[in-house]
Protein backbone atom coordinates (compact mmCIF):
# COMPACT_ATOMS: atom_id res chain seq x y z
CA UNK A 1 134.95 151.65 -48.71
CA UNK A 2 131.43 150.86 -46.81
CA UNK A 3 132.00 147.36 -47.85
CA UNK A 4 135.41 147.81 -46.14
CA UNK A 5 133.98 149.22 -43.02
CA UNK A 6 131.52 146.47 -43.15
CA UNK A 7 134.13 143.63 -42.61
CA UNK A 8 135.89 145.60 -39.96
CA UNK A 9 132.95 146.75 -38.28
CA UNK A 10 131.65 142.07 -38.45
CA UNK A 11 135.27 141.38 -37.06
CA UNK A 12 135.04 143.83 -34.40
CA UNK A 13 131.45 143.11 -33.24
CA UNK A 14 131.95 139.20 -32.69
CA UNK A 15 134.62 139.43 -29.96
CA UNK A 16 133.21 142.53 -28.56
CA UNK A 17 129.88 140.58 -28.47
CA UNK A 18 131.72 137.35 -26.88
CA UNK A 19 133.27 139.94 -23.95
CA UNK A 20 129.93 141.64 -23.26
CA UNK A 21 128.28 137.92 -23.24
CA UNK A 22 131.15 136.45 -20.61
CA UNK A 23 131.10 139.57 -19.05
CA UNK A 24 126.92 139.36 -17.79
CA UNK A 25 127.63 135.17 -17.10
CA UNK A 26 130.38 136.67 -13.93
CA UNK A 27 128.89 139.82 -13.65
CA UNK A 28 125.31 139.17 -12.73
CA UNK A 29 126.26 135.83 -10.69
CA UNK A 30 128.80 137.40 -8.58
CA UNK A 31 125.92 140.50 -7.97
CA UNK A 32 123.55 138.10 -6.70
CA UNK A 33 125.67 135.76 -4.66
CA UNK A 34 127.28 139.10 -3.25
CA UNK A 35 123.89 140.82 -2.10
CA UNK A 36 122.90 138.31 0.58
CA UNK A 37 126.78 137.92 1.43
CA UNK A 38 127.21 141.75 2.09
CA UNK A 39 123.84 141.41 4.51
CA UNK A 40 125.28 138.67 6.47
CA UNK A 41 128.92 140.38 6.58
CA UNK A 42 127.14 143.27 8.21
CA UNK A 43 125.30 141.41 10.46
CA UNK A 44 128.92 139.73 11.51
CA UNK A 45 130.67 143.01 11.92
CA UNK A 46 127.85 144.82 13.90
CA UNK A 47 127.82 141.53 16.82
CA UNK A 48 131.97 141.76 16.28
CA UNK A 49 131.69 145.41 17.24
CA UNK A 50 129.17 144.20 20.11
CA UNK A 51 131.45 142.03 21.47
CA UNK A 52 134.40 144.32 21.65
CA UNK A 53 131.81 147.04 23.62
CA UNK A 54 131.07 143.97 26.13
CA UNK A 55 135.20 143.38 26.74
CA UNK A 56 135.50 147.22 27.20
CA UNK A 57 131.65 146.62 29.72
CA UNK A 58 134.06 143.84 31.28
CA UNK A 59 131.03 141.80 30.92
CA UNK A 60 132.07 137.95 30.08
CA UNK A 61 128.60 136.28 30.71
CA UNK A 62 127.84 138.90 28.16
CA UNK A 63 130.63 138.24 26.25
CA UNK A 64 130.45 134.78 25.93
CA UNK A 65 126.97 134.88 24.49
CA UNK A 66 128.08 137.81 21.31
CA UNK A 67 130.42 135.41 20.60
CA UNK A 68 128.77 133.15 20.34
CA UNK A 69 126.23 135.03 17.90
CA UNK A 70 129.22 136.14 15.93
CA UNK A 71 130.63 132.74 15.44
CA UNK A 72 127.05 131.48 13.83
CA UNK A 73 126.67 134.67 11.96
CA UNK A 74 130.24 134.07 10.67
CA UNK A 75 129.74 130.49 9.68
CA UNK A 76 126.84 131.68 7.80
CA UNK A 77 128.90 134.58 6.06
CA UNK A 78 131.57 131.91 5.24
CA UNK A 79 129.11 129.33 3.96
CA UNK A 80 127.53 132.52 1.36
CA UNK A 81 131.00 133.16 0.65
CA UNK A 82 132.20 129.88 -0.60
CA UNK A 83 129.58 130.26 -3.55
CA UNK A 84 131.65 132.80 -4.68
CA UNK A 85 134.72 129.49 -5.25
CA UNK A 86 134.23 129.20 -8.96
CA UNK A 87 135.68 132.95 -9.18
CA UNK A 88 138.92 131.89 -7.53
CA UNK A 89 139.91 130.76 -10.90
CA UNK A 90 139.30 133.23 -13.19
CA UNK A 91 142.64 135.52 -13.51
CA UNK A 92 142.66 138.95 -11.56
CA UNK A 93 138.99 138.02 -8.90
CA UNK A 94 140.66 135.02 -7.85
CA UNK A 95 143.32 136.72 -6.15
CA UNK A 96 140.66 138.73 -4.77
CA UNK A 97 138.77 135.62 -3.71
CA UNK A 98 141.82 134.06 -1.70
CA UNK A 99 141.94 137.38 -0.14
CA UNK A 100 138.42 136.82 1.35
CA UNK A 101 139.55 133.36 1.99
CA UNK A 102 142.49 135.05 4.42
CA UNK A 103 140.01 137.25 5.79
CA UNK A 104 137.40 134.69 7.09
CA UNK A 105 140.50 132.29 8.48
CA UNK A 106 141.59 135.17 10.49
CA UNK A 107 138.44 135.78 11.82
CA UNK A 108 137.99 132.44 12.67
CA UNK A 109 141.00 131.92 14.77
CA UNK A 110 140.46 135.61 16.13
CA UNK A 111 137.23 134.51 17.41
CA UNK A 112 138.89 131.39 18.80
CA UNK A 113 140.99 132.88 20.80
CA UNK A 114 138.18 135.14 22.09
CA UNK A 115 136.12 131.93 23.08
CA UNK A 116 138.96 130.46 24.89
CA UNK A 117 139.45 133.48 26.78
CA UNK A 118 136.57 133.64 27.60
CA UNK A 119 135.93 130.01 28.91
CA UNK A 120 138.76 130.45 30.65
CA UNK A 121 138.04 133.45 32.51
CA UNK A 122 134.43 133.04 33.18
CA UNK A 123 134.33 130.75 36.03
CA UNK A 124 137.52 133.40 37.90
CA UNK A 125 135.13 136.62 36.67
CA UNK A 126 134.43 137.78 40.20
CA UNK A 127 137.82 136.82 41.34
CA UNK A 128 139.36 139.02 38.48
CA UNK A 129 136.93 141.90 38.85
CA UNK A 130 135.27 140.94 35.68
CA UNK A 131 131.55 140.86 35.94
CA UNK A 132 130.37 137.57 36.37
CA UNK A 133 128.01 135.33 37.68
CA UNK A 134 128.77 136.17 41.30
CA UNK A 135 130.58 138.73 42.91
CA UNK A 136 133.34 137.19 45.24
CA UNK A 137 133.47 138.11 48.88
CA UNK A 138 134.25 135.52 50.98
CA UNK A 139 137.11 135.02 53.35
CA UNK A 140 140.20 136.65 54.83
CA UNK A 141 142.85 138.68 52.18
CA UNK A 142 144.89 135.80 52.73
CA UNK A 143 141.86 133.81 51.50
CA UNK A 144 141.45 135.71 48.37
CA UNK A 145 145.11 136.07 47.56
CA UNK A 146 145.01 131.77 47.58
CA UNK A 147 141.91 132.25 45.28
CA UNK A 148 143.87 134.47 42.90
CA UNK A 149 146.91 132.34 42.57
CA UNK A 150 144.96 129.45 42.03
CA UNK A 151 143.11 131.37 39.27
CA UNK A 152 146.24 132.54 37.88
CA UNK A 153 147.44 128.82 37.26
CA UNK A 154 144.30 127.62 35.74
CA UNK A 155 144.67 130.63 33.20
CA UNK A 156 147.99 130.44 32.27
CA UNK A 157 148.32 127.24 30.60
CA UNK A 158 145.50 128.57 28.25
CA UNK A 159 147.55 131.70 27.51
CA UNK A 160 149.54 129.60 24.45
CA UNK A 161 146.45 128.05 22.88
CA UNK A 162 145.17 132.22 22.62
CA UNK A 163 148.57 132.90 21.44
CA UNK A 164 148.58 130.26 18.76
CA UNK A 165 145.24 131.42 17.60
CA UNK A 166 146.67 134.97 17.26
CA UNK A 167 149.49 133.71 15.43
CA UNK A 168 147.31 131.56 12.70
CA UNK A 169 145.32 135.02 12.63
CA UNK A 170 148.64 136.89 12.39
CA UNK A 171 149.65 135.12 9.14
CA UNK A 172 146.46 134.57 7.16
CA UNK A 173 145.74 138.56 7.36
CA UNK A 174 149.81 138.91 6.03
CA UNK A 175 149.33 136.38 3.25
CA UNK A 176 146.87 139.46 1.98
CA UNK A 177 148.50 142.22 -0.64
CA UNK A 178 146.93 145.51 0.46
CA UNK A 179 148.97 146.91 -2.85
CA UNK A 180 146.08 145.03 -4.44
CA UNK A 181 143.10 147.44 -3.63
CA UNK A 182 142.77 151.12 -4.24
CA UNK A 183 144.24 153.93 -1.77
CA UNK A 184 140.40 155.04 -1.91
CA UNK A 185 136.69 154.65 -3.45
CA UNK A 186 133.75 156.58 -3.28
CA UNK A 187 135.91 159.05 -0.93
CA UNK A 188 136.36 155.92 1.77
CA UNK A 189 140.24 154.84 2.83
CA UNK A 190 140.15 151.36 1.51
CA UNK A 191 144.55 150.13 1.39
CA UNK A 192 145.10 151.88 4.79
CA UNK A 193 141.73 150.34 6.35
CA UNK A 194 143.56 146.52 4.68
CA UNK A 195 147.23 147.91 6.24
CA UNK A 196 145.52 148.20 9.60
């Protein structure tokens, strides 16, 4: 009978061992490539956030520069992320991994279309009421009534390119299956926070 238990107990161990063994060569990489990732991701979010406060400020010269500070952080968060590639192929992460893939080509074409807006507006910021680098004054109403239709055609032919950026954003964040993640962790929404 011990002899028995023995064999069972050798079988057993050897696969169990092989699991535990592949297990710590994903685990601990995917730990340490995630750590610095995380940091940066933060870093991303917080000058995202910055930038949305400076659109709600009206501020573009303000603007413009976040934006630019988000688009470098975000390179670098995309860069850290692509270590993570090797996972896209193991079954169940990589799913997870294209995900993240979605995510980051959204936010690049989101951030896009903020930069053309942007450019486009900056030089009409006074004219618009934005605040810009000068604060228009000059002339007769009829004056500034030219000024704004002039504006208004130099803007409009730059409303598709912001649309088409939306649009590329549009689909990569629907190529991602919220059904995937949990309704919660740790007592934080996580599917609803995807769904929106």
């Amino acid at each position: 009978m011990v002899k028995k238990f023995k064999k069972i107990l050798k079988k057993l161990s050897i696969p169990f061992l092989v699991l535990v063994v592949v297990f710590f060569i994903i685990l601990i990489p995917i730990m340490l490539l995630s750590i610095p990732l995380v940091k940066e991701l933060k870093k991303t979010y917080k000058l995202s956030q910055e930038s949305y406060q400076e659109i709600k400020n009206q501020n573009l010269i303000a603007l413009e520069n976040k934006l630019n500070q988000t688009k470098t952080s975000l390179v670098v968060s995309n860069n850290r992320y692509k270590k993570l590639i090797w996972t896209k192929f193991i079954p169940i992460l990589g799913s997870y991994y294209r995900d993240g893939e979605h995510c980051f080509q959204a936010a690049e074409s989101s951030l896009q279309a903020a930069q053309i807006f942007t450019e486009t507006l900056t030089p009409y910021a006074d004219v618009l009421g934005f605040k810009g680098k000068g604060s228009f004054v000059g002339g007769t109403a009829e004056d500034r009534i030219v000024k704004i239709v002039q504006t208004i055609n130099e803007v409009v032919p730059k409303l598709s390119a912001i649309e088409n950026k939306l649009k590329t954003s549009e689909e990569s964040l629907n190529k991602i299956n919220p059904n995937r993640y949990p309704k919660s962790l740790k007592g934080k929404e996580v599917r609803e926070q995807i769904i929106k």
